[in-house]
Protein backbone atom coordinates (compact mmCIF):
# COMPACT_ATOMS: atom_id res chain seq x y z
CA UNK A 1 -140.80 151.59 -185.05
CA UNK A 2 -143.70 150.33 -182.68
CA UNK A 3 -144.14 146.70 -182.03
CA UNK A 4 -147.57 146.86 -183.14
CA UNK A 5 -146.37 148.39 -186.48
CA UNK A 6 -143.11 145.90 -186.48
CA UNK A 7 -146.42 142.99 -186.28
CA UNK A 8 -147.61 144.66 -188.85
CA UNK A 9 -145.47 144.46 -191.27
CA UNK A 10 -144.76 141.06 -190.34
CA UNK A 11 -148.32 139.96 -191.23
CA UNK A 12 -148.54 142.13 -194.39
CA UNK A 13 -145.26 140.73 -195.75
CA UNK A 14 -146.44 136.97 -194.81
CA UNK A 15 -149.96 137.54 -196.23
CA UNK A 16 -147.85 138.91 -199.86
CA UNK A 17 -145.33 135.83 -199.39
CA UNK A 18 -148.53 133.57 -199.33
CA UNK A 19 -147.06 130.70 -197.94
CA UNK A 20 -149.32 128.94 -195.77
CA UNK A 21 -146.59 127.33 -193.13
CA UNK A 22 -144.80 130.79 -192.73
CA UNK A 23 -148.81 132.25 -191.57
CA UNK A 24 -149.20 129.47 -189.31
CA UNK A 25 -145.60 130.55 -187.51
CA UNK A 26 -146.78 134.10 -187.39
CA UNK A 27 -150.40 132.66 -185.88
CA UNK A 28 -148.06 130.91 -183.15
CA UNK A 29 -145.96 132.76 -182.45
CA UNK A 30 -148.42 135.98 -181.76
CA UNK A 31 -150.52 133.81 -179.36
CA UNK A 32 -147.88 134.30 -177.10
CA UNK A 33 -146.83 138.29 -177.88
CA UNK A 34 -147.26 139.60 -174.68
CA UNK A 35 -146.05 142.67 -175.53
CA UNK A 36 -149.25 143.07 -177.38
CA UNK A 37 -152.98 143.70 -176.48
CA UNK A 38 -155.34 141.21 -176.92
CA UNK A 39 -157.43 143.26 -179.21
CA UNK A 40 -154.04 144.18 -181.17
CA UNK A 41 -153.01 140.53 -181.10
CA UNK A 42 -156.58 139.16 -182.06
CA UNK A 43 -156.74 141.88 -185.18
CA UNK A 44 -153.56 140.72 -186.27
CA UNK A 45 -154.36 136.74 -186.20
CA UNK A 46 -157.66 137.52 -187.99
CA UNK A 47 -155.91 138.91 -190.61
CA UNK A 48 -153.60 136.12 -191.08
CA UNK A 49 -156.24 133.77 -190.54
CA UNK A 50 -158.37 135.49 -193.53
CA UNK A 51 -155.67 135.08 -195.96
CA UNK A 52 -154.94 131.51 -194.85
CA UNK A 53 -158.89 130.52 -196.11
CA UNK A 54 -158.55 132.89 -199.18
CA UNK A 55 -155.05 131.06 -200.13
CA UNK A 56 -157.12 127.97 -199.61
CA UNK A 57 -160.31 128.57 -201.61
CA UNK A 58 -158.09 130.09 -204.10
CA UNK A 59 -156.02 126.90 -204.52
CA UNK A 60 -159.41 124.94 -204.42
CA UNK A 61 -160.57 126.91 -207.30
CA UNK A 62 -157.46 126.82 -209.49
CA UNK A 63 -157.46 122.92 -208.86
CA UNK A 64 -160.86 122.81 -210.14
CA UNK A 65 -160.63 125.23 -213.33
CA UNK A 66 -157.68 122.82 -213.84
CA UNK A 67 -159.01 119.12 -213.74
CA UNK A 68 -161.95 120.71 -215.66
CA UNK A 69 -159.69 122.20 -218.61
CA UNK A 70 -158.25 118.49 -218.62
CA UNK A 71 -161.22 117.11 -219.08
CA UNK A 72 -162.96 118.74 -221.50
CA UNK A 73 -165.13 116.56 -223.61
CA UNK A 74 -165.09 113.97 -220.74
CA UNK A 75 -161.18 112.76 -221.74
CA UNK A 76 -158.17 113.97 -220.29
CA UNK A 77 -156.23 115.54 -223.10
């Protein structure tokens, strides 16, 4: 297996995991791959990156939908 495809299945199994801190490690720790182009490197982070602002609009979202279900009727039930 490649390093580029090794990467690669790095990011896809931290983007499934979806655990923000173990993305940000990844992030890191591929700034300094130098076994890796820039453009290779720079795909990879983007794609991390992505899933880190989904994860967080998601969470956003699910917050939201929550406090309003709470709140229906203006009381929390």
């Amino acid at each position: 297996m490649s390093h580029l495809s090794d990467v690669m299945a790095r990011v896809d199994a931290a983007i499934e995991e979806s655990v923000i801190a173990h993305m940000n490690e990844l992030l890191i720790e591929l700034s300094d791959d130098t076994a890796l182009s820039r453009e290779e490197r720079y795909t990879q982070q983007q794609r991390l990156r992505t899933a880190i602002a989904h994860h967080g609009r998601q969470h956003k979202e699910e917050a939201e939908a929550r406090l309003a279900h709470l709140t229906q009727g203006g009381t929390i039930l």
